[in-house]
C-alpha atoms as a PDB file:
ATOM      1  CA  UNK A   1     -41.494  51.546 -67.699  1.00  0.00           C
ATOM      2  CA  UNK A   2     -42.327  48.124 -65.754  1.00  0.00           C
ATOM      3  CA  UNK A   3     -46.213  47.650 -64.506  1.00  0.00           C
ATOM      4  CA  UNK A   4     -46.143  49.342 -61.284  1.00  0.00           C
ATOM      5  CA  UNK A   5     -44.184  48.525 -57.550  1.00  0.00           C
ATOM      6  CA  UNK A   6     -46.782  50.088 -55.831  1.00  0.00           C
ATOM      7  CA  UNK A   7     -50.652  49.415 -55.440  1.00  0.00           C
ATOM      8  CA  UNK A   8     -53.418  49.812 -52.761  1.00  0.00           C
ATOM      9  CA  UNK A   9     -56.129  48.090 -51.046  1.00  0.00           C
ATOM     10  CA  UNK A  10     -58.627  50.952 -49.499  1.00  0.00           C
ATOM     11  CA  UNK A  11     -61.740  48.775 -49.500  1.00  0.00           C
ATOM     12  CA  UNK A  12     -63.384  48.466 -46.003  1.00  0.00           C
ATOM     13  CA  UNK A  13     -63.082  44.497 -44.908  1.00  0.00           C
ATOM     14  CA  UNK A  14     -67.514  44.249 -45.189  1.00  0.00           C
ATOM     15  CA  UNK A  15     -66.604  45.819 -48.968  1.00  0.00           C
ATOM     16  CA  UNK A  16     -64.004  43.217 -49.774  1.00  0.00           C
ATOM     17  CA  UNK A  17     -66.220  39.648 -48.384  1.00  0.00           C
ATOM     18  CA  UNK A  18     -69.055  41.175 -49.874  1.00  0.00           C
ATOM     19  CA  UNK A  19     -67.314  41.726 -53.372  1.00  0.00           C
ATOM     20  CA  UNK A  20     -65.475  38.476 -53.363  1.00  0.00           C
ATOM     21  CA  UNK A  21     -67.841  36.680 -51.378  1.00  0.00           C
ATOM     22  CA  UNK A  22     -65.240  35.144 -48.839  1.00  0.00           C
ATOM     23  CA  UNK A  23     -65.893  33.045 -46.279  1.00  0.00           C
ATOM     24  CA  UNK A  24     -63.022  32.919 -43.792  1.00  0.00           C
ATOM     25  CA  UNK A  25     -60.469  35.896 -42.436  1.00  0.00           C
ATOM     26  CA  UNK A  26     -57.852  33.871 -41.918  1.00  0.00           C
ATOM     27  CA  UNK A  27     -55.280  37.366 -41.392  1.00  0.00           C
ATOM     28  CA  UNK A  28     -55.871  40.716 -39.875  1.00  0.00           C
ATOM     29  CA  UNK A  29     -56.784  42.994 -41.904  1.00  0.00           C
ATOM     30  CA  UNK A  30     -56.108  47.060 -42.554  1.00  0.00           C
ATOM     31  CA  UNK A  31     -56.573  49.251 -45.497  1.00  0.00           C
ATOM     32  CA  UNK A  32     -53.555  49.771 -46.618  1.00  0.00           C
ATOM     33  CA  UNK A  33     -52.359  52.700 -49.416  1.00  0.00           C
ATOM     34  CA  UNK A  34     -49.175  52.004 -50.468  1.00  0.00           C
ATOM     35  CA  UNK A  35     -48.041  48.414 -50.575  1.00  0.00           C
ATOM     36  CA  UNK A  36     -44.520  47.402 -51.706  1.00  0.00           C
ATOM     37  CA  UNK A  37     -43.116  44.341 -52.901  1.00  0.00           C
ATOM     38  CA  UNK A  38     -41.691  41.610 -50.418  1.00  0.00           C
ATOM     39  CA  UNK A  39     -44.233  43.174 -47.841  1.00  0.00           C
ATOM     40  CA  UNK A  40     -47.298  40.606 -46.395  1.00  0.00           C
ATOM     41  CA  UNK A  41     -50.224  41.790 -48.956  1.00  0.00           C
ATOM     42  CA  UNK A  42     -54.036  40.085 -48.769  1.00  0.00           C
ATOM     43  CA  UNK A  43     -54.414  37.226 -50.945  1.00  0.00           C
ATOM     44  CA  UNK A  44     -57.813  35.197 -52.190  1.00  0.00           C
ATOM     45  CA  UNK A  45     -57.115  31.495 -52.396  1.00  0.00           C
ATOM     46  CA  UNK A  46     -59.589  28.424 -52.411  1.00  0.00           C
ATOM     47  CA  UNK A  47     -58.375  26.015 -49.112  1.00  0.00           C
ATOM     48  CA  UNK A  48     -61.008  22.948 -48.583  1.00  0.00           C
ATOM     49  CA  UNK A  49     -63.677  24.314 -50.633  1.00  0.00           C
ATOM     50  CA  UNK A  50     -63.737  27.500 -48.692  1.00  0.00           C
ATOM     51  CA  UNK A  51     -62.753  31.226 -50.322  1.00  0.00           C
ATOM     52  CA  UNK A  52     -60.545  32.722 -47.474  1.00  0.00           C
ATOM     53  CA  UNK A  53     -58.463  35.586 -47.094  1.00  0.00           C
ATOM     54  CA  UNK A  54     -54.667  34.986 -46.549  1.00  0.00           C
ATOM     55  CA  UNK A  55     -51.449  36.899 -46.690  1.00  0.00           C
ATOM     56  CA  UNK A  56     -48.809  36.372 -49.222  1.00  0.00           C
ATOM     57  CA  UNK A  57     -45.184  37.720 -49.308  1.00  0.00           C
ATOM     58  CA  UNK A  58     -45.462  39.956 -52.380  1.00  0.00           C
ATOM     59  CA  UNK A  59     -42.273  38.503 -54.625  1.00  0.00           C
ATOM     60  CA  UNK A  60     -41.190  35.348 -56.128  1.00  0.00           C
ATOM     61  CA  UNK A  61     -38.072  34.084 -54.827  1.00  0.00           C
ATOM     62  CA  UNK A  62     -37.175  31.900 -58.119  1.00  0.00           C
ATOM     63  CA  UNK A  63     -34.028  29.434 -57.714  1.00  0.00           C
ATOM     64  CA  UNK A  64     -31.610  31.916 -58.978  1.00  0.00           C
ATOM     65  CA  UNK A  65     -32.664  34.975 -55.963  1.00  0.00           C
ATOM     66  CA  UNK A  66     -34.224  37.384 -57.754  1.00  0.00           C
ATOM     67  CA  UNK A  67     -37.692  38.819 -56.360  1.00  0.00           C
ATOM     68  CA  UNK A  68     -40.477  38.694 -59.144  1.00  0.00           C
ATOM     69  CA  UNK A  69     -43.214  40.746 -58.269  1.00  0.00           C
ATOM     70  CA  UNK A  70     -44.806  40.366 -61.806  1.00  0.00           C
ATOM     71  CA  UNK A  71     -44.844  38.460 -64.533  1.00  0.00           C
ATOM     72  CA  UNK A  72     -45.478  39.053 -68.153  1.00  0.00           C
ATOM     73  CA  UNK A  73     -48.365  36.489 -69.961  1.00  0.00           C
ATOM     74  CA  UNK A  74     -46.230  35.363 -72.309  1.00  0.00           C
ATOM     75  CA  UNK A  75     -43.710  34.199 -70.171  1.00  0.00           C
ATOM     76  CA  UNK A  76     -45.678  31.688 -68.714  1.00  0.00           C
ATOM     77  CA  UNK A  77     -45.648  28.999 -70.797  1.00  0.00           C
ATOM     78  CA  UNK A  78     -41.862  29.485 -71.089  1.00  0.00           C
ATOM     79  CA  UNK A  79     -40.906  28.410 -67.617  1.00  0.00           C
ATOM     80  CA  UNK A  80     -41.841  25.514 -66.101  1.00  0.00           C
ATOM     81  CA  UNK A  81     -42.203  26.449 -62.758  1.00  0.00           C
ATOM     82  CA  UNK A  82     -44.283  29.409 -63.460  1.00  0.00           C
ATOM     83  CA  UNK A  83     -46.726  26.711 -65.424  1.00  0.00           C
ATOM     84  CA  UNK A  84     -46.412  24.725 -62.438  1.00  0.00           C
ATOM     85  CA  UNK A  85     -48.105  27.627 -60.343  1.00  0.00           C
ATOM     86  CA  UNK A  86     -50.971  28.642 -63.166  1.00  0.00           C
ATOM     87  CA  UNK A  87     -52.064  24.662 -63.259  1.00  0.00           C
ATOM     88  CA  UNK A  88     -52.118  24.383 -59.593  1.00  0.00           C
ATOM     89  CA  UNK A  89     -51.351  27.019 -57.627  1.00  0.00           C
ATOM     90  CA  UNK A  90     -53.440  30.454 -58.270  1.00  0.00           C
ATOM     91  CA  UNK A  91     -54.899  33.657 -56.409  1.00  0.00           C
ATOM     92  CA  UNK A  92     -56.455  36.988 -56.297  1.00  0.00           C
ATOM     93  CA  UNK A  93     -54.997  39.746 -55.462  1.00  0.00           C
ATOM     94  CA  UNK A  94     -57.467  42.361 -54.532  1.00  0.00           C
ATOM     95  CA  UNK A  95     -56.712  46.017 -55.441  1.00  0.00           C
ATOM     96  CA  UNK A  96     -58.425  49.145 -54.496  1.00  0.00           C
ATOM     97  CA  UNK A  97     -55.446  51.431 -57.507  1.00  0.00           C
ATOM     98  CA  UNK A  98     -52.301  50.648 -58.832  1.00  0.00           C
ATOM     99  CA  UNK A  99     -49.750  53.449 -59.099  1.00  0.00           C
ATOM    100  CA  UNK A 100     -47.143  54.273 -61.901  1.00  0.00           C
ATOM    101  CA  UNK A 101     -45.107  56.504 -63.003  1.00  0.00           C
ATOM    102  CA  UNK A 102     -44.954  58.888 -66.503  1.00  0.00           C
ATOM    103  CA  UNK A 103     -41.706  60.549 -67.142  1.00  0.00           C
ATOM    104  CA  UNK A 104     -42.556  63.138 -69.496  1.00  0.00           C
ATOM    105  CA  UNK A 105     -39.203  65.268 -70.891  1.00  0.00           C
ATOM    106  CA  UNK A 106     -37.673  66.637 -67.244  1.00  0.00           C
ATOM    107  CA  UNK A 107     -40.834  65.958 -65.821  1.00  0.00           C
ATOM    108  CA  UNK A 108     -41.820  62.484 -63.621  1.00  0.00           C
ATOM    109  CA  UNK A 109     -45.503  62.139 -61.921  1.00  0.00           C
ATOM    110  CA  UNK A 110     -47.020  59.601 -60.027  1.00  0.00           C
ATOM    111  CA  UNK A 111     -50.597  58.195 -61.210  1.00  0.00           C
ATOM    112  CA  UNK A 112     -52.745  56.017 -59.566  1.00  0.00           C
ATOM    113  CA  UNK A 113     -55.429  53.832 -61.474  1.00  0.00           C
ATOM    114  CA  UNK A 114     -58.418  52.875 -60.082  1.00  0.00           C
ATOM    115  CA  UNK A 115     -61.967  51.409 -60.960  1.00  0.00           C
ATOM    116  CA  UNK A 116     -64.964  53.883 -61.727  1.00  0.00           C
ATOM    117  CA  UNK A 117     -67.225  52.253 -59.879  1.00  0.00           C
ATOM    118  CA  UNK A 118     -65.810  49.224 -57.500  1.00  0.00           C
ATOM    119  CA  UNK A 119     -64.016  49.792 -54.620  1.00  0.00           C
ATOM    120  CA  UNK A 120     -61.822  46.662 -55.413  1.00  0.00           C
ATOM    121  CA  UNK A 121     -60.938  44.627 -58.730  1.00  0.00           C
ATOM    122  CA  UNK A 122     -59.530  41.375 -58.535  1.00  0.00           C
ATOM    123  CA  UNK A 123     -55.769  41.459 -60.303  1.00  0.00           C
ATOM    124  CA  UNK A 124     -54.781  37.630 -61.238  1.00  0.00           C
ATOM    125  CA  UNK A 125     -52.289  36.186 -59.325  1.00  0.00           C
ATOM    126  CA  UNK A 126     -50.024  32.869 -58.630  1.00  0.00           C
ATOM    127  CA  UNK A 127     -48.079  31.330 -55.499  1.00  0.00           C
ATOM    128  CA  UNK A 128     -45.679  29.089 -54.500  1.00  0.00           C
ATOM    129  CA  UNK A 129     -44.399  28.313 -51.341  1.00  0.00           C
ATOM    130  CA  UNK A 130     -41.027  28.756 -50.077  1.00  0.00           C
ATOM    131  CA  UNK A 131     -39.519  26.173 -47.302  1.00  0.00           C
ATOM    132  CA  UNK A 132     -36.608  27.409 -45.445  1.00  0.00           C
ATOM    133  CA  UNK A 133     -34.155  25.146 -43.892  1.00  0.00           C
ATOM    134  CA  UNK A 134     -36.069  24.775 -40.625  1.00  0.00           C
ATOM    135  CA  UNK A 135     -38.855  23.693 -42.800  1.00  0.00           C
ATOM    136  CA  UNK A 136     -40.861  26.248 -42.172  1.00  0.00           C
ATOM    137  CA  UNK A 137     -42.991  27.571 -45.133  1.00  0.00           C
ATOM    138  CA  UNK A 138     -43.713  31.077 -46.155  1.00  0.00           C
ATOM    139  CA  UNK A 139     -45.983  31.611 -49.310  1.00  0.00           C
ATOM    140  CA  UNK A 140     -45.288  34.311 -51.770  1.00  0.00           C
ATOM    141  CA  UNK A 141     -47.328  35.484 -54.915  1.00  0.00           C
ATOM    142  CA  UNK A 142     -46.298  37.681 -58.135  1.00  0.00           C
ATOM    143  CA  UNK A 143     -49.398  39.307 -60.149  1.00  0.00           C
ATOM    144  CA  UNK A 144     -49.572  38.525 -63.641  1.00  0.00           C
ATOM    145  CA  UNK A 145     -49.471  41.635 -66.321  1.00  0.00           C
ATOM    146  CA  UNK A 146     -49.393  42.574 -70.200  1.00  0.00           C
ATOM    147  CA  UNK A 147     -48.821  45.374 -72.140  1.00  0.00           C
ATOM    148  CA  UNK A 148     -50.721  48.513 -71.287  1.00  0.00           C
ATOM    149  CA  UNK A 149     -53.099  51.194 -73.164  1.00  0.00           C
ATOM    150  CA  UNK A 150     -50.758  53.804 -71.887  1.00  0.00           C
ATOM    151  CA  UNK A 151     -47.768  52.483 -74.477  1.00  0.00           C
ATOM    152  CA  UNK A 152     -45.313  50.309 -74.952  1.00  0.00           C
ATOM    153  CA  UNK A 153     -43.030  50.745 -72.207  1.00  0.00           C
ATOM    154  CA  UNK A 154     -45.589  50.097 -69.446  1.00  0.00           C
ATOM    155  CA  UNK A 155     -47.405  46.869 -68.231  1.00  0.00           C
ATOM    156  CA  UNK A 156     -50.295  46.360 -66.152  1.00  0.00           C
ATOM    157  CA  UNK A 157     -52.087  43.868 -64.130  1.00  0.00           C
ATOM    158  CA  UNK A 158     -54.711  41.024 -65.773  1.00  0.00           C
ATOM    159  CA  UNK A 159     -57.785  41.504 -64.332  1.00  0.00           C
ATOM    160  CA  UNK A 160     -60.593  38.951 -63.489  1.00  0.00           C
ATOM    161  CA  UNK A 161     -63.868  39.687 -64.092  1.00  0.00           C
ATOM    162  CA  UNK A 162     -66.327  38.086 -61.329  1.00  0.00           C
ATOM    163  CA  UNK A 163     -67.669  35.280 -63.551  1.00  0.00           C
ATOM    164  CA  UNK A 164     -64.102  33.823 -64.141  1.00  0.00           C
ATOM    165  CA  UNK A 165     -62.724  34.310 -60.127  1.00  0.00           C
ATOM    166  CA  UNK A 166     -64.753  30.813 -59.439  1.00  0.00           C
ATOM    167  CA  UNK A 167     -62.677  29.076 -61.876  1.00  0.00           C
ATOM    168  CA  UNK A 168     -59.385  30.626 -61.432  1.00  0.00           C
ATOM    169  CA  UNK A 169     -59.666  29.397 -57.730  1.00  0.00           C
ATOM    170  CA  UNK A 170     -60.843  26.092 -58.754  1.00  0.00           C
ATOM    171  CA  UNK A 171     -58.053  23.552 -57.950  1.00  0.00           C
ATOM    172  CA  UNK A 172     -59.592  21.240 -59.856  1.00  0.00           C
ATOM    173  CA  UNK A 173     -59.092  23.265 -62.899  1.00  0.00           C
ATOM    174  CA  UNK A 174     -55.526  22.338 -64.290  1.00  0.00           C
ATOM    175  CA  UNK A 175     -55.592  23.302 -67.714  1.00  0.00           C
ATOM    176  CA  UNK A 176     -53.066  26.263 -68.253  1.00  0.00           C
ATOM    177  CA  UNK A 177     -54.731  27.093 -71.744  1.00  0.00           C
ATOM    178  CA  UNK A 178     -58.151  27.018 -69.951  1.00  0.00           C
ATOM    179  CA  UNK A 179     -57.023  29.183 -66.809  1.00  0.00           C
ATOM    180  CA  UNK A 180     -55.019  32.130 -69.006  1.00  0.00           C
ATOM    181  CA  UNK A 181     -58.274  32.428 -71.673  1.00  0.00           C
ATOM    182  CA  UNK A 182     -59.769  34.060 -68.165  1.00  0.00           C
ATOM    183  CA  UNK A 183     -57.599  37.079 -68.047  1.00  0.00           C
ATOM    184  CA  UNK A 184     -58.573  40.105 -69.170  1.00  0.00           C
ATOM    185  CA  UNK A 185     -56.667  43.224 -70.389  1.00  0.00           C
ATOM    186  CA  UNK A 186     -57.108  46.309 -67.811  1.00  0.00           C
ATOM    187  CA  UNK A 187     -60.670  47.630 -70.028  1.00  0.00           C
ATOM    188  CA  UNK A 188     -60.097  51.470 -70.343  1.00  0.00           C
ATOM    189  CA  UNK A 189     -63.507  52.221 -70.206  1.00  0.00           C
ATOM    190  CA  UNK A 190     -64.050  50.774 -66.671  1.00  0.00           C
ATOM    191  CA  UNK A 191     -60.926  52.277 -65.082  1.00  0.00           C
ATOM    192  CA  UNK A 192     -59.881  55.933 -64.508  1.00  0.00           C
ATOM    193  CA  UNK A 193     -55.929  57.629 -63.983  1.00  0.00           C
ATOM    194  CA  UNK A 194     -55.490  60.561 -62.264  1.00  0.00           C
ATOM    195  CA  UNK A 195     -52.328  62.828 -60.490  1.00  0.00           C
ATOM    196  CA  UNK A 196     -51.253  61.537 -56.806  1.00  0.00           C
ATOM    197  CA  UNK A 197     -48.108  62.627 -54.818  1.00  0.00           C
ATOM    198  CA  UNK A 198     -45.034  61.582 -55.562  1.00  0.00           C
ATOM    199  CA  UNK A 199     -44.360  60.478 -52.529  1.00  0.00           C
ATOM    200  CA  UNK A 200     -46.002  57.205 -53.348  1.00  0.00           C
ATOM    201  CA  UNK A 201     -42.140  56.271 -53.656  1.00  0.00           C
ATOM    202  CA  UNK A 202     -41.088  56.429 -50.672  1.00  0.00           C
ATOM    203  CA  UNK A 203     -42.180  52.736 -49.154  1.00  0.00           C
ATOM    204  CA  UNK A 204     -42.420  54.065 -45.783  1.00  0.00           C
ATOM    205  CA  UNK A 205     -45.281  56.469 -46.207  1.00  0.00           C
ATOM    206  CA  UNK A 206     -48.154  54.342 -45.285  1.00  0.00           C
ATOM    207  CA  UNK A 207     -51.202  57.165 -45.809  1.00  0.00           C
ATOM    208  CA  UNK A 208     -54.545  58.906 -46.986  1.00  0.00           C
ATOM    209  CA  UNK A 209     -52.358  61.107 -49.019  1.00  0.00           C
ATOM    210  CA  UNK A 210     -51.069  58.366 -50.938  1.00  0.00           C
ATOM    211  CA  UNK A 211     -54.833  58.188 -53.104  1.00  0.00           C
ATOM    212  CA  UNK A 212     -55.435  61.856 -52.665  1.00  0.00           C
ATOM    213  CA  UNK A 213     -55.588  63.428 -56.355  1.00  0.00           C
ATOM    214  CA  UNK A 214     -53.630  65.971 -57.005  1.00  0.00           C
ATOM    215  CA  UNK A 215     -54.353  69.469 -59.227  1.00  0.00           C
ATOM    216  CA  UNK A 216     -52.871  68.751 -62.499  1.00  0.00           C
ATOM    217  CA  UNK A 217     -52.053  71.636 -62.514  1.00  0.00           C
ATOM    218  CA  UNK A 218     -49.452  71.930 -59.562  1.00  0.00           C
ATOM    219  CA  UNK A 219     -45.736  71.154 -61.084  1.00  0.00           C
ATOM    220  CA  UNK A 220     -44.236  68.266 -61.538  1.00  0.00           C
ATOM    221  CA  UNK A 221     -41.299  66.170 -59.862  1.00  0.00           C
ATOM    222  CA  UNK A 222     -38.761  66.387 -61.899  1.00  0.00           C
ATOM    223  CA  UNK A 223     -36.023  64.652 -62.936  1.00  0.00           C
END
């Protein structure tokens, strides 16, 4: 199982300057529960010294088409572009859960993992910007992962701990070995799963019900 498609951002707007300490809303902004890729999603970037709040198309568009909306560790100091974008070009992407999916015998649920005690965490991210042939530009981030606690067929997103957000956003920090000894493994301790409606795959349903936990007890989707 890949790192999850779907995440959300629940966090009031006060919740999310105050935990990130931004200084410009350069977007509108809505909670949103159940963000899919190549959708506009909230970005963190550095611009002119400021911390500011932009939207991002969520999804790489790479040279050969294919829409990357994560990114393994490892891999990044295979390709060149993708070291391109950790020595120059990095974000935050601000999450309130992440949501995957556990197929158990006939059995598939939906899970949702969030943060015990913060109403957002700050899942590493990098950019590039796309120029269409009107020369117009559209920006567009993937979120980098690794392997997960949960086994070795999942992934999940590299988290950045407060003290390290100032110098992932610094764009004067170019060093790709100093930038990836920031990320951090998704620490069990700090972070909780729990049972949420399947429905979370359908990219239409935009809702409270999407974070609502479920009985464990109800049964399953299956198969």
């Amino acid at each position: 199982m890949r790192m999850c498609d779907r995440y959300s951002l629940t966090a009031e707007l006060s919740e999310l300057t105050e935990a990130f300490r931004i200084d410009r809303v350069h977007v509108p902004y809505t909670r949103r529960y159940n963000i899919a890729p190549t959708q506009q999603v909230p970005v963190i970037e550095q611009v002119d010294g400021e911390r500011c709040l932009n939207h991002h198309r969520w999804g790489l568009i790479p040279y050969w088409g294919k829409s990357s909306v994560h990114v393994k560790r490892e891999m990044l100091a295979d390709k060149p572009y993708l070291r391109y974008m950790l020595a120059k070009k990095r974000c935050v992407v601000p999450c309130s859960g992440f949501y995957f999916w556990r197929t158990d015998g006939k059995v598939r649920r939906a899970w949702r993992i969030v943060h015990r005690a913060e109403p957002a965490f700050a899942m590493a991210g990098i950019y590039e910007i796309w120029i269409d042939s009107e020369k117009r530009e559209y920006p567009m981030c993937t979120v980098i992962t690794t392997d997960s606690p949960f086994g070795p067929d999942y992934s999940v997103p590299l988290i950045l701990h407060d003290a390290a957000i100032d110098a992932w956003l610094d764009p004067e920090e170019r060093r790709p070995e100093a930038v990836r000894d920031l990320l951090f493994s998704l620490p069990e301790a700090e972070f909780r799963a729990y049972p949420v409606t399947p429905r979370v795959m359908d990219a239409t349903l935009e809702a409270p019900e999407c974070i609502a936990e479920l009985d464990p007890s109800l049964p399953p989707m299956k198969v």
